[in-house]
C-alpha atoms as a PDB file:
ATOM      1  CA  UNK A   1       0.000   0.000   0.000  1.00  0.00           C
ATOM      2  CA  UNK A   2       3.029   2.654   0.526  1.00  0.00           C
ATOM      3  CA  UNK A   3       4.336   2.383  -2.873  1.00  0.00           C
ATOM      4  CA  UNK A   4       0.639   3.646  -4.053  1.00  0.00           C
ATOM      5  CA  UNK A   5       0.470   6.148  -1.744  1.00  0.00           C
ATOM      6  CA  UNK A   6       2.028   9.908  -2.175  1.00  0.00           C
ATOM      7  CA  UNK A   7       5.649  10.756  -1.351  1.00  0.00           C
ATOM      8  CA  UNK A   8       5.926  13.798   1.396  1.00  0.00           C
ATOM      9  CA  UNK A   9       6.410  16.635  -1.220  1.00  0.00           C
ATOM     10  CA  UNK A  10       3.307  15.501  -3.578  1.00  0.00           C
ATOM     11  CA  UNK A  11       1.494  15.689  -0.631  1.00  0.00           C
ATOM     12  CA  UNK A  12       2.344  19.608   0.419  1.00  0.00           C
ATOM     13  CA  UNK A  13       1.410  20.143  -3.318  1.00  0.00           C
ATOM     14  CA  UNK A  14      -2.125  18.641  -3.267  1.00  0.00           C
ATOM     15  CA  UNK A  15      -2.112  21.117   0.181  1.00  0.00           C
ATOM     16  CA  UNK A  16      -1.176  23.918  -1.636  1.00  0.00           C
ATOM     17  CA  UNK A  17      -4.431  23.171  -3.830  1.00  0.00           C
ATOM     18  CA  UNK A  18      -6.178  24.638  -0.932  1.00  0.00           C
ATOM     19  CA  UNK A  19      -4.578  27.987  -0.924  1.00  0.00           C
ATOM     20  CA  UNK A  20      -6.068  30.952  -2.276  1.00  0.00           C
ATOM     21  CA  UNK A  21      -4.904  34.284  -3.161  1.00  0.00           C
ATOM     22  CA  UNK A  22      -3.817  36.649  -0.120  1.00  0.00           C
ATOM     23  CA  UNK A  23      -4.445  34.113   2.581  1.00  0.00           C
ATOM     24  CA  UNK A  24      -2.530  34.410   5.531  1.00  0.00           C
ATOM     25  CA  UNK A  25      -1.324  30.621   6.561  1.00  0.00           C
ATOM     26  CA  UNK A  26       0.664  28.784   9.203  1.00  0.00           C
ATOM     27  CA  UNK A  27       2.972  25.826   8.566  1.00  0.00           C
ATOM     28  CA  UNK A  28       3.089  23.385  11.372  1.00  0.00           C
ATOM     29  CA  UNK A  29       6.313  21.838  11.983  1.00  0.00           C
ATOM     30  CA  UNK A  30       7.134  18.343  10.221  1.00  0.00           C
ATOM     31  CA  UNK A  31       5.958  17.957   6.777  1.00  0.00           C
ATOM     32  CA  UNK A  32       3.675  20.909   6.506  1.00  0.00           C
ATOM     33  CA  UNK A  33       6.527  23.162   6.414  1.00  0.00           C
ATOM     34  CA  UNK A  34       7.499  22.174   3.241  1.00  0.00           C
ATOM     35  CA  UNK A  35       4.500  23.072   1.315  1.00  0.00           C
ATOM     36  CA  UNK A  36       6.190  27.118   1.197  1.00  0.00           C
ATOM     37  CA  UNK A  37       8.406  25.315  -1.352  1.00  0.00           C
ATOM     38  CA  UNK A  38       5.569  24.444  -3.887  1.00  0.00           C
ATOM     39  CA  UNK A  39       3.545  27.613  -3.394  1.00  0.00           C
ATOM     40  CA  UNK A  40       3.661  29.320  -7.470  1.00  0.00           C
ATOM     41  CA  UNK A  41       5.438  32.067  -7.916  1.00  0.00           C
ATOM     42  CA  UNK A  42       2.994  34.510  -8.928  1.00  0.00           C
ATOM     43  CA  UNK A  43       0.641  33.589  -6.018  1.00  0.00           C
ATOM     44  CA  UNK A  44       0.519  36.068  -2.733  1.00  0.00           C
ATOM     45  CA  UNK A  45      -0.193  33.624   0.483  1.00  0.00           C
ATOM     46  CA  UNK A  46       1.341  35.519   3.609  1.00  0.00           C
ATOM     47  CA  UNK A  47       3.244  32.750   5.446  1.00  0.00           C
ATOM     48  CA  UNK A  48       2.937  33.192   9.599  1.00  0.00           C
ATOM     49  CA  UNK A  49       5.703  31.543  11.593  1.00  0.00           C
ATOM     50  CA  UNK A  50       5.018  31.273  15.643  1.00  0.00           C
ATOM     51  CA  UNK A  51       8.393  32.543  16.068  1.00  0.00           C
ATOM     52  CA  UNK A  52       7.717  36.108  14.896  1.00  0.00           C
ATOM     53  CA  UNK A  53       7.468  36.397  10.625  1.00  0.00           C
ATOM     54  CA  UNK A  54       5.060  37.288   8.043  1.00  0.00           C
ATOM     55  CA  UNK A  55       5.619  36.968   4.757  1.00  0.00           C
ATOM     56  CA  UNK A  56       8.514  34.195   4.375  1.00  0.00           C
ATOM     57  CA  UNK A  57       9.101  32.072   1.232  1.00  0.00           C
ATOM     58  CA  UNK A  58      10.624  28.499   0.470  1.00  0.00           C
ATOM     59  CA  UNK A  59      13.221  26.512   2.910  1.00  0.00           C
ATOM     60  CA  UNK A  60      16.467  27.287   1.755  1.00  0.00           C
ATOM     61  CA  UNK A  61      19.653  24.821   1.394  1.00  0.00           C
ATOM     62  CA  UNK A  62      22.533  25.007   4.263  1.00  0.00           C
ATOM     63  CA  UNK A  63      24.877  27.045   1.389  1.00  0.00           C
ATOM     64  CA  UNK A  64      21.795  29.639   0.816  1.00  0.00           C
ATOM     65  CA  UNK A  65      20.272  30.161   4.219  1.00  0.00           C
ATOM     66  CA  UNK A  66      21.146  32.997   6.565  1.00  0.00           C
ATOM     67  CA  UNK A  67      20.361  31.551  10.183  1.00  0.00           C
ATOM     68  CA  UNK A  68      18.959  34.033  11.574  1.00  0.00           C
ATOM     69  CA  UNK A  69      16.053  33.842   8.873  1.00  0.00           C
ATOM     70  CA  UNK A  70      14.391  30.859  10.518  1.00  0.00           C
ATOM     71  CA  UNK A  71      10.693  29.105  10.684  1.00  0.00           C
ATOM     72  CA  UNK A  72       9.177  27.860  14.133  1.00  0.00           C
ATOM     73  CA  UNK A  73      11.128  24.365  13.505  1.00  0.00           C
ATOM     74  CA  UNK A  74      14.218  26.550  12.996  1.00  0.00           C
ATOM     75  CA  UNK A  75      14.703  25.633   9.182  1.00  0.00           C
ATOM     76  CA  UNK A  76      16.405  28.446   7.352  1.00  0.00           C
ATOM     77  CA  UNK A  77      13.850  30.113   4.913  1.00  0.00           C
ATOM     78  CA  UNK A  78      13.983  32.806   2.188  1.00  0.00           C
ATOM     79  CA  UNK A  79      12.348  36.497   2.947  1.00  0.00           C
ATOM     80  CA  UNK A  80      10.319  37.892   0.472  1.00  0.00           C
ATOM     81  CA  UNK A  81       9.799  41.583  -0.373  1.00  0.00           C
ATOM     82  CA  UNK A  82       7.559  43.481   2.275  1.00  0.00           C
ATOM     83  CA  UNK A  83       8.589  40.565   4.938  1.00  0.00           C
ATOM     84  CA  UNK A  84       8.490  41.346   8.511  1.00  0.00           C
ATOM     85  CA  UNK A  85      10.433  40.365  11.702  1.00  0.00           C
ATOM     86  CA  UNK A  86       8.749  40.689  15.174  1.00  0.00           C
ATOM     87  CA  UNK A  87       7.954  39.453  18.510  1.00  0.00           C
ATOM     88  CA  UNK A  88       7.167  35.816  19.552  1.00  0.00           C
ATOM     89  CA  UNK A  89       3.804  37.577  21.086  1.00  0.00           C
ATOM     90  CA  UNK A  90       2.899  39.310  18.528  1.00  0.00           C
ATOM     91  CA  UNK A  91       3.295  36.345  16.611  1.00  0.00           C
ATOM     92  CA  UNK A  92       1.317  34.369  18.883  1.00  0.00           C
ATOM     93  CA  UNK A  93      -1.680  36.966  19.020  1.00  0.00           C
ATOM     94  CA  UNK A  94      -2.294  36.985  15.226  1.00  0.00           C
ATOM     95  CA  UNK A  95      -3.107  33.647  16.174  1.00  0.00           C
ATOM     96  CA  UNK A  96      -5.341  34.418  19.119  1.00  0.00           C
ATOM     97  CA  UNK A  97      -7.097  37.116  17.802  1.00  0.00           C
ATOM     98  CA  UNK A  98      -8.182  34.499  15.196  1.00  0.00           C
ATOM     99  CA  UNK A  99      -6.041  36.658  12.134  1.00  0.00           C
ATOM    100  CA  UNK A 100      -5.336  33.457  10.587  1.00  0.00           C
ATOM    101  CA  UNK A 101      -7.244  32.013   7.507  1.00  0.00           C
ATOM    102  CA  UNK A 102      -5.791  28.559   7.294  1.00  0.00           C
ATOM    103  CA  UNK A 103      -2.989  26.526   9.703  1.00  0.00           C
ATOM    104  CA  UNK A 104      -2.032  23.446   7.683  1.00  0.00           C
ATOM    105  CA  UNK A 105      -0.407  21.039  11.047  1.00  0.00           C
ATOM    106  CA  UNK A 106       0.802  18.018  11.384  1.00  0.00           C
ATOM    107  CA  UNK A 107      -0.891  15.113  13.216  1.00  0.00           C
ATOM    108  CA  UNK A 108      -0.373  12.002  15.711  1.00  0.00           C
ATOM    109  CA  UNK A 109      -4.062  11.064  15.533  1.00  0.00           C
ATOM    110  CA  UNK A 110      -6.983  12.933  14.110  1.00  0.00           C
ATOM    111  CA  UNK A 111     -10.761  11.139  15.313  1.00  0.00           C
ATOM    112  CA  UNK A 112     -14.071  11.183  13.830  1.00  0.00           C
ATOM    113  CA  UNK A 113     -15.078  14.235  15.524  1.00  0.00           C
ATOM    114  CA  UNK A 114     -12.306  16.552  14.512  1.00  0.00           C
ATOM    115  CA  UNK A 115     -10.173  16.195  17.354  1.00  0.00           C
ATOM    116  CA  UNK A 116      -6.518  16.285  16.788  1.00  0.00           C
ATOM    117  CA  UNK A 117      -3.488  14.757  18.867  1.00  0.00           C
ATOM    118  CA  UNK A 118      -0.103  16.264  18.267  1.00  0.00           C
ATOM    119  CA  UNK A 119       2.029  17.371  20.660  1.00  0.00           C
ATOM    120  CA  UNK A 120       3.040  13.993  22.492  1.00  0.00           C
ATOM    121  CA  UNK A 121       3.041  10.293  21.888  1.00  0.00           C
ATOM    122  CA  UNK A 122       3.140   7.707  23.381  1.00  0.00           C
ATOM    123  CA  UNK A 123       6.162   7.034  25.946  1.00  0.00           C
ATOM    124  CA  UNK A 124       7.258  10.610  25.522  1.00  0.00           C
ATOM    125  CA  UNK A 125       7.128  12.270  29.190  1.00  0.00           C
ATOM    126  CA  UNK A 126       6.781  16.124  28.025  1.00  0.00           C
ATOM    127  CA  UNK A 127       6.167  16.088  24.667  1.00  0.00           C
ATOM    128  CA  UNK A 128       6.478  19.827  23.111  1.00  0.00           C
ATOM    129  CA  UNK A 129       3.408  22.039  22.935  1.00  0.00           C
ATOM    130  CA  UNK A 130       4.908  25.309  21.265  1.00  0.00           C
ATOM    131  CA  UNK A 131       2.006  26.710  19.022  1.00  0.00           C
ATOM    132  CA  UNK A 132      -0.148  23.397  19.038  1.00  0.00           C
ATOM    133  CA  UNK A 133      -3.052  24.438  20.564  1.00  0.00           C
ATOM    134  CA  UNK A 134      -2.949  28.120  19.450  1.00  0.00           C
ATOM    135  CA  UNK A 135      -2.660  26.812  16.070  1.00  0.00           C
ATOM    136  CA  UNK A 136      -5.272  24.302  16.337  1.00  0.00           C
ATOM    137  CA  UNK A 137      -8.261  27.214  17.208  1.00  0.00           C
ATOM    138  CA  UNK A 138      -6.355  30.060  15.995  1.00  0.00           C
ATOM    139  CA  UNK A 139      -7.211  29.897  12.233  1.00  0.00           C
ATOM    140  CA  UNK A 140     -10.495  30.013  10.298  1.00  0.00           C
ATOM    141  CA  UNK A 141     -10.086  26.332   8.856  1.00  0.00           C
ATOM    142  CA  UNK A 142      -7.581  23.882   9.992  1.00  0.00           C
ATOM    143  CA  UNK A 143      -6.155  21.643   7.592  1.00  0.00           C
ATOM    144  CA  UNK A 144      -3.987  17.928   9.090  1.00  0.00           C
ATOM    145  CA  UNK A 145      -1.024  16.987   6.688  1.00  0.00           C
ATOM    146  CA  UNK A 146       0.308  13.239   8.177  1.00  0.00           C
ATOM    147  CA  UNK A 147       0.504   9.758   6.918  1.00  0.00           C
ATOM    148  CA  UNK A 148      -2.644   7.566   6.476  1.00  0.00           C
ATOM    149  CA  UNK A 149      -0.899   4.927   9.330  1.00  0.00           C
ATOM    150  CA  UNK A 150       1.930   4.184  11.164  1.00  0.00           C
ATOM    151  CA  UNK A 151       4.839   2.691   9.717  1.00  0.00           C
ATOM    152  CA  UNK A 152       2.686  -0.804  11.430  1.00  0.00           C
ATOM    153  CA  UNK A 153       0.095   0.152   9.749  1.00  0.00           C
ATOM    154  CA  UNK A 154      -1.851   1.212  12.753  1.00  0.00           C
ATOM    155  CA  UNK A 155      -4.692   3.739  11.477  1.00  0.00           C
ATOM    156  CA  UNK A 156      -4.077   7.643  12.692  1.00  0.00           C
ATOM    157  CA  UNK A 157      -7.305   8.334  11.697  1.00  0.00           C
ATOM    158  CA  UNK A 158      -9.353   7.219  14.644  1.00  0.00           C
ATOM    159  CA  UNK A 159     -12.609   7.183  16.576  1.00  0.00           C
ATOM    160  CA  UNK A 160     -11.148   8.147  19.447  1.00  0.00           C
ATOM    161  CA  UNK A 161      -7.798   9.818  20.333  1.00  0.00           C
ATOM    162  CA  UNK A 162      -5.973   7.254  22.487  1.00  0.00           C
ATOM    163  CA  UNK A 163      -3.062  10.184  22.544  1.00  0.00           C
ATOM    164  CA  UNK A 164      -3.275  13.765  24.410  1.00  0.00           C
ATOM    165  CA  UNK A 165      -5.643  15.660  22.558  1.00  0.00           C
ATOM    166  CA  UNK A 166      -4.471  19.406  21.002  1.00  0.00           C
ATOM    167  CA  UNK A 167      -7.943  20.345  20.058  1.00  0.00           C
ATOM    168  CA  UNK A 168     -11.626  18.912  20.059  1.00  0.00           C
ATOM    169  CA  UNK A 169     -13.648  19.329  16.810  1.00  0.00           C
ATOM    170  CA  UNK A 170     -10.820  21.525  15.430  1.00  0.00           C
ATOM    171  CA  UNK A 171      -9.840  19.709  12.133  1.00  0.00           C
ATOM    172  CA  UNK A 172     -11.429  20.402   8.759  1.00  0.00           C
ATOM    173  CA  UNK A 173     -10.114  18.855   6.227  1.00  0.00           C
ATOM    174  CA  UNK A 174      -7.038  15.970   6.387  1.00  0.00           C
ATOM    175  CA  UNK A 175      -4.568  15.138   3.654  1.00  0.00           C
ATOM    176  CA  UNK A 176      -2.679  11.769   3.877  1.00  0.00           C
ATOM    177  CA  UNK A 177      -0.601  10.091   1.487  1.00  0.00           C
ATOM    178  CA  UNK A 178      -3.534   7.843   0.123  1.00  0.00           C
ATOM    179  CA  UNK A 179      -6.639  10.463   0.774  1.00  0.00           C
ATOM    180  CA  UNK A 180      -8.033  14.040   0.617  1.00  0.00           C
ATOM    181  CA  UNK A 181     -10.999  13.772   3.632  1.00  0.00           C
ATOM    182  CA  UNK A 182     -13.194  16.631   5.137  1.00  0.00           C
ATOM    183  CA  UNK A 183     -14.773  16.850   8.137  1.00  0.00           C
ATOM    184  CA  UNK A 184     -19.036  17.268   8.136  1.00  0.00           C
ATOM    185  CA  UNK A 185     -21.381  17.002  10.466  1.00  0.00           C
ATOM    186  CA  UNK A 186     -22.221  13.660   9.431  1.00  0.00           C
ATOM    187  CA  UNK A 187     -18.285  12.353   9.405  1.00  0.00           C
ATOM    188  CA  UNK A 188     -15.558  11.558   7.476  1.00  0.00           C
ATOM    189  CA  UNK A 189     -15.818  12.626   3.877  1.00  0.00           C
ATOM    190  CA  UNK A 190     -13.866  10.874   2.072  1.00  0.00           C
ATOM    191  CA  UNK A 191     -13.666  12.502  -1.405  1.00  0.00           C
ATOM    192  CA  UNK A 192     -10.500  12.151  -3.541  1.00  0.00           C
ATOM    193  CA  UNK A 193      -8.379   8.796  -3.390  1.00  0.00           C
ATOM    194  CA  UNK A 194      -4.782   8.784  -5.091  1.00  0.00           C
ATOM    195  CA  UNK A 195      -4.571   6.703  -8.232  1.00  0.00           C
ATOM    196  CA  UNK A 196      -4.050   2.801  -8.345  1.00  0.00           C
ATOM    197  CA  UNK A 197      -5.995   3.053  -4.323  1.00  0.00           C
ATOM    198  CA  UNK A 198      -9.506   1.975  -3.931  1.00  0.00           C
ATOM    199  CA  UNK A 199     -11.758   3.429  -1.324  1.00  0.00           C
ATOM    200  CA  UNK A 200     -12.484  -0.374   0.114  1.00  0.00           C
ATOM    201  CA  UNK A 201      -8.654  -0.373   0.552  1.00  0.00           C
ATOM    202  CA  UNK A 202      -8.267   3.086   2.574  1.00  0.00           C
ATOM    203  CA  UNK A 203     -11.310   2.432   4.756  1.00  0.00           C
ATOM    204  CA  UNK A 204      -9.556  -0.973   5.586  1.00  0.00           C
ATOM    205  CA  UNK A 205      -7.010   1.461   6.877  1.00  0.00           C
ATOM    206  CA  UNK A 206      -9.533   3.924   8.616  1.00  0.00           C
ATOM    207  CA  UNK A 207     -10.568   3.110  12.164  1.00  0.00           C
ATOM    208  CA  UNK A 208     -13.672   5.122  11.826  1.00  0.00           C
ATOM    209  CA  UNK A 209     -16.297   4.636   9.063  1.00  0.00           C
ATOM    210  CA  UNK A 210     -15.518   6.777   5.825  1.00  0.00           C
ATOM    211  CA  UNK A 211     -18.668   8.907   3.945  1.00  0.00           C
ATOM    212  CA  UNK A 212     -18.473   8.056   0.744  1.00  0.00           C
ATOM    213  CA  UNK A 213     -18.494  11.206  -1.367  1.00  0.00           C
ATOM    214  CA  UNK A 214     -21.145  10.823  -4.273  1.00  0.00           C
ATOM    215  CA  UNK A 215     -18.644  13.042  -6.631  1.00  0.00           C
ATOM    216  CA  UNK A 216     -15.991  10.728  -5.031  1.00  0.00           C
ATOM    217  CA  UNK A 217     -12.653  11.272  -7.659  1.00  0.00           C
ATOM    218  CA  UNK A 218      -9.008  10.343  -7.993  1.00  0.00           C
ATOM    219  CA  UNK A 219      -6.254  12.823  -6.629  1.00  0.00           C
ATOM    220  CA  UNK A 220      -5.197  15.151  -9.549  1.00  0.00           C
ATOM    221  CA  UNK A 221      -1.610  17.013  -8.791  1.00  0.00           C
END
């Protein structure tokens, strides 16, 4: 099933799908933070980093980067024109205030309801909070970026968190590397599939029951 399934960067660019012109849009740390590298050119999405910028572009190489031009996982990004540099706080009450359109995050666990685990797992005795839970109310929509399963297969979409949960009913859409799913009130909506993967064969992999879509399609990049 992982060799149908989407690599990490064809993944960020079915995310960046969701975008839209001026939107101003947190990357969670892991994989989400490499979707600023597939955002076109010619399109104006305000990137928000936790750590106090507006504004940034793509993650740069170790030979480009200036290091004191980093995103809240402390990756070396690009500035682009207009950028701006300011307090953690003020960082942290764009988010607060609600100032956000989307936060794309990544996820432990996401259940049925919309809840979403991922700041610790299992065994880990503090696990790391930073933005989590600002980020996980903060925006307008929420969008999860993670892997269908654990490398053992074990589903992270769930009915039930089993891990400590960041937000209840926060999560509206999820992208995995098998599935595009929204959140309704009825469920799960599952409504694209990548090619060569059945729905059958990702709802084997989903603890809770999937919503067929009606306009159900395969994943177009």
């Amino acid at each position: 099933m992982s060799e149908k399934g989407l690599t990490r960067e064809l993944m960020c660019l079915r995310a960046v799908e969701e975008l839209r012109e001026g939107m101003y849009v947190n990357l969670g740390i892991g994989i989400p933070t490499q979707v600023a590298n597939f955002i076109p050119d010619g399109m104006e999405v305000f990137l928000h980093a936790e750590n106090g910028v507006l504004n940034y572009g793509g993650i740069l190489s170790e030979e480009e980067s200036d290091h004191e031009y980093v995103n809240a996982g402390g990756q070396p990004i690009s500035l682009k024109t207009g950028a701006c540099l300011f307090h953690t706080a003020d960082a942290f009450a764009m988010m607060r205030g609600r100032r956000l359109d989307m936060s794309i995050i990544g996820a432990f666990q996401v259940s049925e309801k919309g809840d979403v685990a991922n700041w610790k797992t299992k065994g880990d005795p503090l696990g790391t909070v930073g933005g989590a839970m600002d980020l996980a109310f903060g925006a307008k929509k929420v969008m999860v970026l993670m892997e269908h399963t654990e490398k053992d297969g074990t589903p992270r979409i769930v009915r039930q968190c089993s891990l400590p949960v960041t937000g209840r009913g926060a999560v509206n859409a999820i992208i995995t590397n098998l599935a595009y799913i929204e959140l309704v009130p009825e469920g799960l909506l599952l409504k694209e599939v990548v090619q060569g993967v059945s729905s059958e064969e990702i709802q084997a992999l989903t603890e809770p029951r999937l919503i067929i879509a009606p306009e159900l399609k395969e994943m177009s990049l």
